[in-house]
C-alpha atoms as a PDB file:
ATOM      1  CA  UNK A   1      -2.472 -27.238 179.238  1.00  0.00           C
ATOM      2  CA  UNK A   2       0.275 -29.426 181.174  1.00  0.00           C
ATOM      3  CA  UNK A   3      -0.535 -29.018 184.843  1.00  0.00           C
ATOM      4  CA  UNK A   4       3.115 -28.017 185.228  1.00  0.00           C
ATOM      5  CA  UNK A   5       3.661 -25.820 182.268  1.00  0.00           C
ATOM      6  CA  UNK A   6       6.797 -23.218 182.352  1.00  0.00           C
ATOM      7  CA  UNK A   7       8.458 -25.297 185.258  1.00  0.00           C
ATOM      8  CA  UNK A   8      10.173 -27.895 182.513  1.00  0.00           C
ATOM      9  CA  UNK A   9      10.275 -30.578 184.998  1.00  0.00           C
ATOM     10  CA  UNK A  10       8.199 -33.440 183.772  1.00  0.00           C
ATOM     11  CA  UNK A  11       6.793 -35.843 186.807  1.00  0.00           C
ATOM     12  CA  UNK A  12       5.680 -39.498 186.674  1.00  0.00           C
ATOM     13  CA  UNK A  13       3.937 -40.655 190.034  1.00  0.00           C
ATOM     14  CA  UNK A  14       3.255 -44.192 190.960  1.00  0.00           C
ATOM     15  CA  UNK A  15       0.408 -44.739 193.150  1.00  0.00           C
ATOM     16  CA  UNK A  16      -2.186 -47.202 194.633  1.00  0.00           C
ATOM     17  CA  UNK A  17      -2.329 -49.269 197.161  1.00  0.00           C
ATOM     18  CA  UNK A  18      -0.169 -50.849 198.891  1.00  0.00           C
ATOM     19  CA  UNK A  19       1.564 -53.736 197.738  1.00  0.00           C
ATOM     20  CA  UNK A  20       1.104 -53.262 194.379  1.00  0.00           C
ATOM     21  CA  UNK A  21       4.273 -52.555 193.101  1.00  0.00           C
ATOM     22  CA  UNK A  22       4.854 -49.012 193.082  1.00  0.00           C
ATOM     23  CA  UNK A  23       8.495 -48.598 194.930  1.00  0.00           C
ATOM     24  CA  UNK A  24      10.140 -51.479 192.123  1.00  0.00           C
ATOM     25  CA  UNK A  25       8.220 -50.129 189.119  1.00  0.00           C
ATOM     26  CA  UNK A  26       9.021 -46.445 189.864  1.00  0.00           C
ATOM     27  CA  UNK A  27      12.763 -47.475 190.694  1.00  0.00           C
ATOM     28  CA  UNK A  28      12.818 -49.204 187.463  1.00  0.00           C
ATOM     29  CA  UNK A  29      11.103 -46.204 185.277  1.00  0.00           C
ATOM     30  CA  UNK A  30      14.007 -44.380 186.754  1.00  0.00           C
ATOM     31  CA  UNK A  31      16.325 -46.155 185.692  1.00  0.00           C
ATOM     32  CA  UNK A  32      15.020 -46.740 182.297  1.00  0.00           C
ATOM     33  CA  UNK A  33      13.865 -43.283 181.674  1.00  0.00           C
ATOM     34  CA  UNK A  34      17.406 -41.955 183.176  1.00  0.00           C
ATOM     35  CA  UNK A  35      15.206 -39.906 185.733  1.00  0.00           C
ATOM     36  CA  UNK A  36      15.343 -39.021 189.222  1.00  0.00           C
ATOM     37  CA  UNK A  37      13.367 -41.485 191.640  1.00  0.00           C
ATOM     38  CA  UNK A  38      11.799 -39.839 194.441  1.00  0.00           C
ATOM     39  CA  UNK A  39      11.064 -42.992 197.118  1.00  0.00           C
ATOM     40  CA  UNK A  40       7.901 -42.758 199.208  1.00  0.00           C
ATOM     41  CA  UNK A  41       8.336 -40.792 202.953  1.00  0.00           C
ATOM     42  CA  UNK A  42       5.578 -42.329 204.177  1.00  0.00           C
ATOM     43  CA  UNK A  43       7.531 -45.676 204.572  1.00  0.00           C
ATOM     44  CA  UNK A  44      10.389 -43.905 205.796  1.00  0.00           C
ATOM     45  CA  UNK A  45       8.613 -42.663 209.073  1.00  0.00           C
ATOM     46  CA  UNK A  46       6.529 -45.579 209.284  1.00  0.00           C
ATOM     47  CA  UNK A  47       9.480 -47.426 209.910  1.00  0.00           C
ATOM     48  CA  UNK A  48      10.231 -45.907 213.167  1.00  0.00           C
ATOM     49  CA  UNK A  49       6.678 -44.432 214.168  1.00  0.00           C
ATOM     50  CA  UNK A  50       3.357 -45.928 214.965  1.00  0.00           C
ATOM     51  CA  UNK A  51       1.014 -44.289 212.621  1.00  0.00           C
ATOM     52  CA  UNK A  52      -1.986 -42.096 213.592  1.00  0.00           C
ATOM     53  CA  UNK A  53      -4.378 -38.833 212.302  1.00  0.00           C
ATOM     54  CA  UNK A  54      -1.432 -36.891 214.663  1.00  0.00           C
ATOM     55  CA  UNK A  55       1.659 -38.317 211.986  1.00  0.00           C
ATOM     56  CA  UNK A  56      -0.377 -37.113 209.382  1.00  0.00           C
ATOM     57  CA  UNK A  57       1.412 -33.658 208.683  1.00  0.00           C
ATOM     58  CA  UNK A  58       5.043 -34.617 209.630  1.00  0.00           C
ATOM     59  CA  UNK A  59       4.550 -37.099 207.140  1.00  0.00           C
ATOM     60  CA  UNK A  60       3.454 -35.047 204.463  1.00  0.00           C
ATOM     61  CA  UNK A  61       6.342 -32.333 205.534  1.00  0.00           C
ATOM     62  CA  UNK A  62       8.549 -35.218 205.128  1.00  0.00           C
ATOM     63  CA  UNK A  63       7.067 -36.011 201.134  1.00  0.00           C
ATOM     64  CA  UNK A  64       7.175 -31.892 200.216  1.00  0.00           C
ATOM     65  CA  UNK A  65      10.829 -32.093 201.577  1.00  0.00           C
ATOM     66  CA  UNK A  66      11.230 -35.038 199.559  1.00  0.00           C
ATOM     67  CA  UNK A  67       9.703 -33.777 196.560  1.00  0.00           C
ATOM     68  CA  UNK A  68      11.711 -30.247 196.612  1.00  0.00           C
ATOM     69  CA  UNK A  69      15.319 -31.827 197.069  1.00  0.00           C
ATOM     70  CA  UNK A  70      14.555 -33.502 193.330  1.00  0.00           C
ATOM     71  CA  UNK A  71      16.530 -32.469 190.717  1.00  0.00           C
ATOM     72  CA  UNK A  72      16.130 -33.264 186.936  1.00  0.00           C
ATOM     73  CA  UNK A  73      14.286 -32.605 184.148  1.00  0.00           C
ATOM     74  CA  UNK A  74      12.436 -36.008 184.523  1.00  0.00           C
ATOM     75  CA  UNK A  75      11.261 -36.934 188.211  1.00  0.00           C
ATOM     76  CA  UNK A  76       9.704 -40.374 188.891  1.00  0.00           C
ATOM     77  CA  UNK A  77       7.654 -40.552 192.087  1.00  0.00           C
ATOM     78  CA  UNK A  78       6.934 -43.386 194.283  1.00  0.00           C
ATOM     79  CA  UNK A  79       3.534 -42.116 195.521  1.00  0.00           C
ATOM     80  CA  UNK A  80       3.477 -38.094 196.263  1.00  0.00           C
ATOM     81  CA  UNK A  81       0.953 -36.054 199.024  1.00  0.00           C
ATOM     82  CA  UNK A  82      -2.215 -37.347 196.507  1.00  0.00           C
ATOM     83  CA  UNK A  83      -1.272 -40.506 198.635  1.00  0.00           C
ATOM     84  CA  UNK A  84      -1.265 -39.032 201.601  1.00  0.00           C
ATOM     85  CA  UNK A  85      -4.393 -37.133 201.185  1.00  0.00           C
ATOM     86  CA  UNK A  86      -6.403 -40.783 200.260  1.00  0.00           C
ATOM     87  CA  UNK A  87      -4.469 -42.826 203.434  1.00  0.00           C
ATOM     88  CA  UNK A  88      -5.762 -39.775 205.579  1.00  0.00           C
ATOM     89  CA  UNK A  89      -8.836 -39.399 204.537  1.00  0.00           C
ATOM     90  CA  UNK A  90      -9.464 -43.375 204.834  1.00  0.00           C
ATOM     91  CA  UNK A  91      -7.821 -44.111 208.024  1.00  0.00           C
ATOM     92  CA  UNK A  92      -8.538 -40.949 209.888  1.00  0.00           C
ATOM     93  CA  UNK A  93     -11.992 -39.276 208.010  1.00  0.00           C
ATOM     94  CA  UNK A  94     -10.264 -36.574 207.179  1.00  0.00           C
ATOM     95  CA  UNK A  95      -6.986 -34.556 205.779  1.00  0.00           C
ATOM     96  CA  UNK A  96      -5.565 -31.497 207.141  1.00  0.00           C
ATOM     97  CA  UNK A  97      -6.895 -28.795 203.823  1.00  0.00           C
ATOM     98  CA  UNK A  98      -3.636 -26.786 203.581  1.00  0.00           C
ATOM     99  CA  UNK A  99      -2.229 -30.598 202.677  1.00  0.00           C
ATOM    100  CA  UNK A 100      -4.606 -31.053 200.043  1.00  0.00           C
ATOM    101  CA  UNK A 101      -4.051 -27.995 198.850  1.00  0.00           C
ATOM    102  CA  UNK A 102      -0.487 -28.588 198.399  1.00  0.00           C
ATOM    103  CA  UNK A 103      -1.685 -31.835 196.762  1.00  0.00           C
ATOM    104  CA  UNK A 104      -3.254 -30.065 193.919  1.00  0.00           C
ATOM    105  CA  UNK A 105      -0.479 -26.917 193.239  1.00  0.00           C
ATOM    106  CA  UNK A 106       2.034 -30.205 193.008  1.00  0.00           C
ATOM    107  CA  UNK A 107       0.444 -32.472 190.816  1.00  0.00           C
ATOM    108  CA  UNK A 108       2.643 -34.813 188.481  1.00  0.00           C
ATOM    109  CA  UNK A 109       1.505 -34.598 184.624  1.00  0.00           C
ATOM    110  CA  UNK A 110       1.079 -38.580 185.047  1.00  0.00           C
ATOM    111  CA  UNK A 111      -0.365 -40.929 187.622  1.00  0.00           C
ATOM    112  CA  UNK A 112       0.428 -44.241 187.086  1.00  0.00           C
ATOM    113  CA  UNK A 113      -2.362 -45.983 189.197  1.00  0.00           C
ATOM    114  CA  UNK A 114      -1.401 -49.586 190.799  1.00  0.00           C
ATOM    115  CA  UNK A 115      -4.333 -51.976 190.150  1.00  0.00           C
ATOM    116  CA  UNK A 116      -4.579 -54.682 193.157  1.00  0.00           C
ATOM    117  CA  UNK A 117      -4.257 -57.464 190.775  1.00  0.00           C
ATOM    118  CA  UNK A 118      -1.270 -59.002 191.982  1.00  0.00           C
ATOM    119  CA  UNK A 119      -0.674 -61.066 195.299  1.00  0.00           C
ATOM    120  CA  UNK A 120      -0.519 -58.682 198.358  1.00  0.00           C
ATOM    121  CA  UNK A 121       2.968 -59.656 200.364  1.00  0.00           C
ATOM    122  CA  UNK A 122       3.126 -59.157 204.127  1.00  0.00           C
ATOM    123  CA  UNK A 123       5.791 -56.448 205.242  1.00  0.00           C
ATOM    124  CA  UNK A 124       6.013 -54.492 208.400  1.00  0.00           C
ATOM    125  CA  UNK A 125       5.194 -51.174 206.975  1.00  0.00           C
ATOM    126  CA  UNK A 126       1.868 -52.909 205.267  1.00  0.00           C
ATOM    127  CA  UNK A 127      -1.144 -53.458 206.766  1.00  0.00           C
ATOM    128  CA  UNK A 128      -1.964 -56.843 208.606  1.00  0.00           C
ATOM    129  CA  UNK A 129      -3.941 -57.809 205.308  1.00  0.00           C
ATOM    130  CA  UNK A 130      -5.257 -56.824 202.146  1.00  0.00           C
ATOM    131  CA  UNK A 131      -8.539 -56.646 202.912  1.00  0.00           C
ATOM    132  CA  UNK A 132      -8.523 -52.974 202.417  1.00  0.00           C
ATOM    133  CA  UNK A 133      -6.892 -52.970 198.765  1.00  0.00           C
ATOM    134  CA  UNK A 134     -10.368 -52.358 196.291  1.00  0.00           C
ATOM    135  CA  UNK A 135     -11.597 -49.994 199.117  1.00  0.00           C
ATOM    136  CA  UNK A 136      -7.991 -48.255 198.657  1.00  0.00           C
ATOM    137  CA  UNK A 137      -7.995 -48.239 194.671  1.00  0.00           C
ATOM    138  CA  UNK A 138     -11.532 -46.681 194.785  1.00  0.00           C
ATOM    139  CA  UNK A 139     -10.160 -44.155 196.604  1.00  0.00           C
ATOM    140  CA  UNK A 140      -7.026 -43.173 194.703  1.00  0.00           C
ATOM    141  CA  UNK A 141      -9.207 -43.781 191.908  1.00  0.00           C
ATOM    142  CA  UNK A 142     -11.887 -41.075 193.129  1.00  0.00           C
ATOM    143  CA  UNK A 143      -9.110 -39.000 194.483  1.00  0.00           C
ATOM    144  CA  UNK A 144      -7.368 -38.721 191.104  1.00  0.00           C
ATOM    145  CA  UNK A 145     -10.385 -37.308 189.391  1.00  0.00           C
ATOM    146  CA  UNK A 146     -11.207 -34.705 192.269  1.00  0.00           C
ATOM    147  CA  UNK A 147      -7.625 -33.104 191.844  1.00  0.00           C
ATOM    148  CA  UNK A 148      -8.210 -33.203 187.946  1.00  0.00           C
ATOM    149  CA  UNK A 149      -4.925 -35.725 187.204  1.00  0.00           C
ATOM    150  CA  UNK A 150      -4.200 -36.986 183.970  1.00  0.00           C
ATOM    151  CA  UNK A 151      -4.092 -40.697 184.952  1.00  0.00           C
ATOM    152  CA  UNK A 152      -3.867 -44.238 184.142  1.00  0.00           C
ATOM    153  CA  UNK A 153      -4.614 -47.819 185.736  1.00  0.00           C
ATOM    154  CA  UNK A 154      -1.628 -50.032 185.306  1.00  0.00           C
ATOM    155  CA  UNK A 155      -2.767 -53.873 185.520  1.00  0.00           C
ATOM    156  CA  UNK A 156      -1.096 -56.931 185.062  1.00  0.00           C
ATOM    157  CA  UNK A 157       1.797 -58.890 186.470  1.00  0.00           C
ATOM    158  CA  UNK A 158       5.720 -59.618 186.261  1.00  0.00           C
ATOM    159  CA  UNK A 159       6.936 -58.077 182.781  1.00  0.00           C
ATOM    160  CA  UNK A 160       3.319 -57.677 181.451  1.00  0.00           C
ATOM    161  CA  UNK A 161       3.388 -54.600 184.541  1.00  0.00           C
ATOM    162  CA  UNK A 162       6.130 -53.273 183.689  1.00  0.00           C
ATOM    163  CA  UNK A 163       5.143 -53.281 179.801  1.00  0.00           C
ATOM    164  CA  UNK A 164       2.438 -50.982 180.970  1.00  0.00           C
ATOM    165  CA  UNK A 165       3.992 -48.652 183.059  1.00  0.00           C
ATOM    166  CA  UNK A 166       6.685 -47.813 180.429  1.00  0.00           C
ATOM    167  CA  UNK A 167       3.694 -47.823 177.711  1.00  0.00           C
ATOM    168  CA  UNK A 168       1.692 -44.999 179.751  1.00  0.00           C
ATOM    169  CA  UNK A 169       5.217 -42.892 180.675  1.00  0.00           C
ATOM    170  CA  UNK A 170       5.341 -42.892 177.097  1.00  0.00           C
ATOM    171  CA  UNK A 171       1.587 -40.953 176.921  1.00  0.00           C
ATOM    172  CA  UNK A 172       3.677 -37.684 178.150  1.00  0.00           C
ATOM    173  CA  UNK A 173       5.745 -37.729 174.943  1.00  0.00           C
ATOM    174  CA  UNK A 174       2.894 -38.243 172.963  1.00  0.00           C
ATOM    175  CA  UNK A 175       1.662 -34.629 174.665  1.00  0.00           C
ATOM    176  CA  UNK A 176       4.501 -32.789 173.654  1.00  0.00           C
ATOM    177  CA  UNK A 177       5.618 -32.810 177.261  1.00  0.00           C
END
């Protein structure tokens, strides 16, 4: 059964680490798939907080707020409060529960998964390096199967990428969805 059966809102979420590609791909599948694109909050307040365990819940206040102002029968996602859950829990050892509680009653029916195979960029909102990338993917990788997702690991670069991510939207067709 669809994780969001009876709502008839079908949601696509990109996610990884950073600098993978998630906020062009998912603005892209929007496009494509005539959807709604949801952008990531998480960026948003980064851009005008420092980040600590403390920023935590406004940020994932920020992505619920986000995700209920969404209209459409087809939502794309760039990342969701999965995302937040994994950068808590690896930054701060830990994430507030009623957080990853919301994280599992608003599931999308797809994760799109961001492998680290393409050159990390520097940006402000990034971290200094990419050191932390395969520790990262592990995580969203672990995190995905612990909140039961239907999910898959989108690899490869420039068109080859994008190939892939409109390939695995197309898995939710496949499921009647």
């Amino acid at each position: 059964m669809a994780q969001n059966a009876g709502r008839g809102v079908i949601r696509i979420c990109l996610i990884g680490p950073e600098c993978t590609g998630k906020t062009q791909l998912a603005q892209r599948l929007a496009r494509e798939l005539n959807a709604t694109c949801v952008p990531e909050y998480a960026r948003e307040y980064a851009a005008q907080h420092e980040l600590s365990a403390e920023t935590v819940e406004p940020i994932a206040r920020g992505e619920i707020a986000n995700l209920d102002r969404a209209t459409g029968d087809l939502i794309v996602l760039d990342t969701d409060l999965l995302s937040t859950v994994v950068y808590a829990r690896h930054y701060y050892g830990s994430c507030p529960a009623w957080i990853e509680d919301e994280a599992r009653a608003r599931r999308a029916d797809l994760y799109l998964l961001m492998d680290t195979d393409i050159a990390w960029q520097p940006d402000p909102a990034r971290d200094a390096c990419d050191d932390a990338r395969e520790d990262l993917f592990d995580a969203f990788r672990a995190a995905l199967d612990e909140f039961e997702t239907k999910w898959e690991i989108v690899s490869g670069e420039g068109e080859a990428r994008w190939e892939r991510v409109l390939g695995a939207s197309r898995l939710l067709e496949c499921d009647g969805r």
